[in-house]
Protein backbone atom coordinates (compact mmCIF):
# COMPACT_ATOMS: atom_id res chain seq x y z
CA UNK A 1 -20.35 5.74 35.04
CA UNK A 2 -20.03 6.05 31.21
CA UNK A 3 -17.52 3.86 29.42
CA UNK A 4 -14.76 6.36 27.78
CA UNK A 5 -13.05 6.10 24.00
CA UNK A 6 -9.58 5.70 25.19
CA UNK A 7 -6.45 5.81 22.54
CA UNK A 8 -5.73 2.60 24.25
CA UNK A 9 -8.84 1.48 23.26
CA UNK A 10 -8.68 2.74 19.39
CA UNK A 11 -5.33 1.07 19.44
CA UNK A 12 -6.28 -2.60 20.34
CA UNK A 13 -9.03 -2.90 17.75
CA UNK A 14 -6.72 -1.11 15.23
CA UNK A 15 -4.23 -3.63 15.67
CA UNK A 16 -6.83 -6.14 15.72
CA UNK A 17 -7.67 -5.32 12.14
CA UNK A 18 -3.74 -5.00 11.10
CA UNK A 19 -2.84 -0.90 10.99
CA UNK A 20 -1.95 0.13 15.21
CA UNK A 21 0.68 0.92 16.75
CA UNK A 22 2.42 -2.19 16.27
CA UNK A 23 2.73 -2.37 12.92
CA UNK A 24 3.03 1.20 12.46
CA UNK A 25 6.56 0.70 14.18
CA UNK A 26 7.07 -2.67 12.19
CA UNK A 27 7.57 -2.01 8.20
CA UNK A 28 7.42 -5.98 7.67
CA UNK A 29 3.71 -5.68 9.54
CA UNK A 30 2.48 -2.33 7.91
CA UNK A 31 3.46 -3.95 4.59
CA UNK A 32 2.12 -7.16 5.19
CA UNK A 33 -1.58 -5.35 6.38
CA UNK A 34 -1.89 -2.88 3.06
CA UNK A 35 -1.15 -5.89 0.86
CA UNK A 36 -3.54 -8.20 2.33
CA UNK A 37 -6.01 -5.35 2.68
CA UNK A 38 -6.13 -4.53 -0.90
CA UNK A 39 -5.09 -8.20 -2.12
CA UNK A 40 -1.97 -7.61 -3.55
CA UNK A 41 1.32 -9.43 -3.78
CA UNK A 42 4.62 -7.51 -5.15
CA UNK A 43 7.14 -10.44 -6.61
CA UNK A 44 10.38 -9.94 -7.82
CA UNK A 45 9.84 -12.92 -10.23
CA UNK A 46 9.32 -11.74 -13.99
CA UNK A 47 5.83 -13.11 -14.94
CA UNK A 48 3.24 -12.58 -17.98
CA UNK A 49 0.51 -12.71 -15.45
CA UNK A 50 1.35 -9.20 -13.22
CA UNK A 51 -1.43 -7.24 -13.25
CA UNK A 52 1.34 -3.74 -13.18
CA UNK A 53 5.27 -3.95 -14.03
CA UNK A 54 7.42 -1.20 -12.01
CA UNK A 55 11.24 -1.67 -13.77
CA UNK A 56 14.66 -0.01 -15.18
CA UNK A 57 15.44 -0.04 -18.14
CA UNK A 58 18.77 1.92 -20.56
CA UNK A 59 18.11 4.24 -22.70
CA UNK A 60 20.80 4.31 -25.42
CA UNK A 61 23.00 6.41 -24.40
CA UNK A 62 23.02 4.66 -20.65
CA UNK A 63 21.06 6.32 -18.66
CA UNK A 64 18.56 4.49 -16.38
CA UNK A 65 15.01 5.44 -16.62
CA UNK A 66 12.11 3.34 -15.38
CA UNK A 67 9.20 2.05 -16.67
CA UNK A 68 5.25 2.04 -14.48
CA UNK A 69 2.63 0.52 -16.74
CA UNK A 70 -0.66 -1.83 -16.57
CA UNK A 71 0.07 -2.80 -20.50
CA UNK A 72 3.96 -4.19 -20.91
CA UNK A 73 3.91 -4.49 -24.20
CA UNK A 74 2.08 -1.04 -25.15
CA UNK A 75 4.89 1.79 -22.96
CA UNK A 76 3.80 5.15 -23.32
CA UNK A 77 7.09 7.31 -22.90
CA UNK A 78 5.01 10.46 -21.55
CA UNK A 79 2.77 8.33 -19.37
CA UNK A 80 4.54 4.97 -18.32
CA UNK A 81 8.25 6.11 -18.48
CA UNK A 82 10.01 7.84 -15.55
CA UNK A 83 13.27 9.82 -15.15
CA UNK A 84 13.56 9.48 -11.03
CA UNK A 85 12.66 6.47 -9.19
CA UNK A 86 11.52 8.73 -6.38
CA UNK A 87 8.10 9.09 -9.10
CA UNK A 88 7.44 5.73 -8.85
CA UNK A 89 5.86 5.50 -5.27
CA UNK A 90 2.99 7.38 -6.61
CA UNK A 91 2.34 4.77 -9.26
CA UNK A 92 3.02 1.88 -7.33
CA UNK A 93 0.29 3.28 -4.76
CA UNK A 94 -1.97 4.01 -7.49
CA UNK A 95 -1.77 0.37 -8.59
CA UNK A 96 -2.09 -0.94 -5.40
CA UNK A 97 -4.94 0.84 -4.07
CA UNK A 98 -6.81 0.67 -7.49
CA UNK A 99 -6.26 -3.05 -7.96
CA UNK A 100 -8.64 -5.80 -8.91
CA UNK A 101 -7.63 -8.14 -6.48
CA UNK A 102 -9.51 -10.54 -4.09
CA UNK A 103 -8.63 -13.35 -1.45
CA UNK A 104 -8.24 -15.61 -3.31
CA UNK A 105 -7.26 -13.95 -6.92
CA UNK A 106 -4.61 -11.61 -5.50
CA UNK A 107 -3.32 -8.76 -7.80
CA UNK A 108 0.31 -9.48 -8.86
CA UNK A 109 2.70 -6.88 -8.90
CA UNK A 110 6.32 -7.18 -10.64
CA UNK A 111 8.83 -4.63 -9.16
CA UNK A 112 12.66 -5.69 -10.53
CA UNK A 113 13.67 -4.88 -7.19
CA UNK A 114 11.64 -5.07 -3.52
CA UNK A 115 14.10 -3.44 -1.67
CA UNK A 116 13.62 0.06 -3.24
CA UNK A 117 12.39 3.01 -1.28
CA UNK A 118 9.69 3.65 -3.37
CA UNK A 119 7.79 0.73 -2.17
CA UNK A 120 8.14 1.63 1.19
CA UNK A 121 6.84 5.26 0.54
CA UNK A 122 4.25 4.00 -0.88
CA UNK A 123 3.05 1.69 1.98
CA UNK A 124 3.71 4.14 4.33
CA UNK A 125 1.14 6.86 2.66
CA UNK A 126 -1.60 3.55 2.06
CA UNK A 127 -0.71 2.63 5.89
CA UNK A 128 -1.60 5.81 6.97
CA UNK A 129 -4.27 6.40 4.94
CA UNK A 130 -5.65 3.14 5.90
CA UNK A 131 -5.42 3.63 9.48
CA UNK A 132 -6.74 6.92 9.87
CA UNK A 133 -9.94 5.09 8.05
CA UNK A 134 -10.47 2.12 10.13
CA UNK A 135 -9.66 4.85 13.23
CA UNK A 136 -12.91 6.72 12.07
CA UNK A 137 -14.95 3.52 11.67
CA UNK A 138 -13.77 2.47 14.97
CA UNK A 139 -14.36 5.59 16.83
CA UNK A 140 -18.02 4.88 15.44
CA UNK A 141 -18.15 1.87 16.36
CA UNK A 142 -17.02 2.51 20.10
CA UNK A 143 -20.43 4.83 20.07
CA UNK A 144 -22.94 2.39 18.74
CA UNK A 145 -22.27 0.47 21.43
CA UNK A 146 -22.35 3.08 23.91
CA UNK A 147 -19.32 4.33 24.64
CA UNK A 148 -18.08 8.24 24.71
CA UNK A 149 -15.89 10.47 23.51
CA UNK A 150 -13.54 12.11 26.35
CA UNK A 151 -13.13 15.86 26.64
């Protein structure tokens, strides 16, 4: 009798490594497994050190627009300035995923707020990405040692 790749299966070693079920349904877990995957910490904390600043600013006349940028004190309006917040989970993705982080060096991240919906967008798309990654590699995995696909 053959030993079967089972969802079940997939599942447990997914949430082993930080991106199954349960923290798919969690948004505290998912968060907390993209951020320690790619060594990142998001603080709402101004700081000289942040690696990428995610903020509103006034224009003057009063309208909010917000600012994405590696360099704070070099802002390039048609690159690093942003009419809808809704734009900003695409940045803050970019910066996460393309950070320069390790253990024990983590990549600092200054959003003015951590409670915006952006930031959850954007773990949700590196969540997913992530887990349809580590589903591959453990699918893979489950073969080297012998087991088999079902049909």
């Amino acid at each position: 009798m053959s030993k079967l790749i089972t969802d079940e299966l997939i599942n447990k070693r997914l949430e082993a490594k930080g991106f199954g079920d349960k923290q798919m349904c969690d948004n505290d877990l998912a968060k907390e497994s993209v951020l320690n995957h790619f060594h990142v910490e998001l603080t709402d904390e101004w700081t000289e050190n942040a690696s990428y600043y995610i903020y509103e600013e006034s224009t003057v006349d009063g309208y909010s627009v917000y600012v994405a940028t590696y360099d704070k004190n070099e802002i390039n309006v048609n690159e690093n300035v942003h009419y809808y917040d809704h734009d900003l989970s695409d940045a803050l993705e970019e910066a996460i995923r393309y950070g320069n982080g390790d253990e024990d060096n983590p990549d600092l991240i200054y959003v003015d707020d951590l409670y915006q919906d952006f930031i959850d967008s954007a773990i949700q798309e590196l969540f997913s990405y992530l887990s349809s990654r580590f589903e591959e590699e453990i699918v893979e995995q489950l073969i080297n040692e012998g087991y088999e696909k079902q049909d």
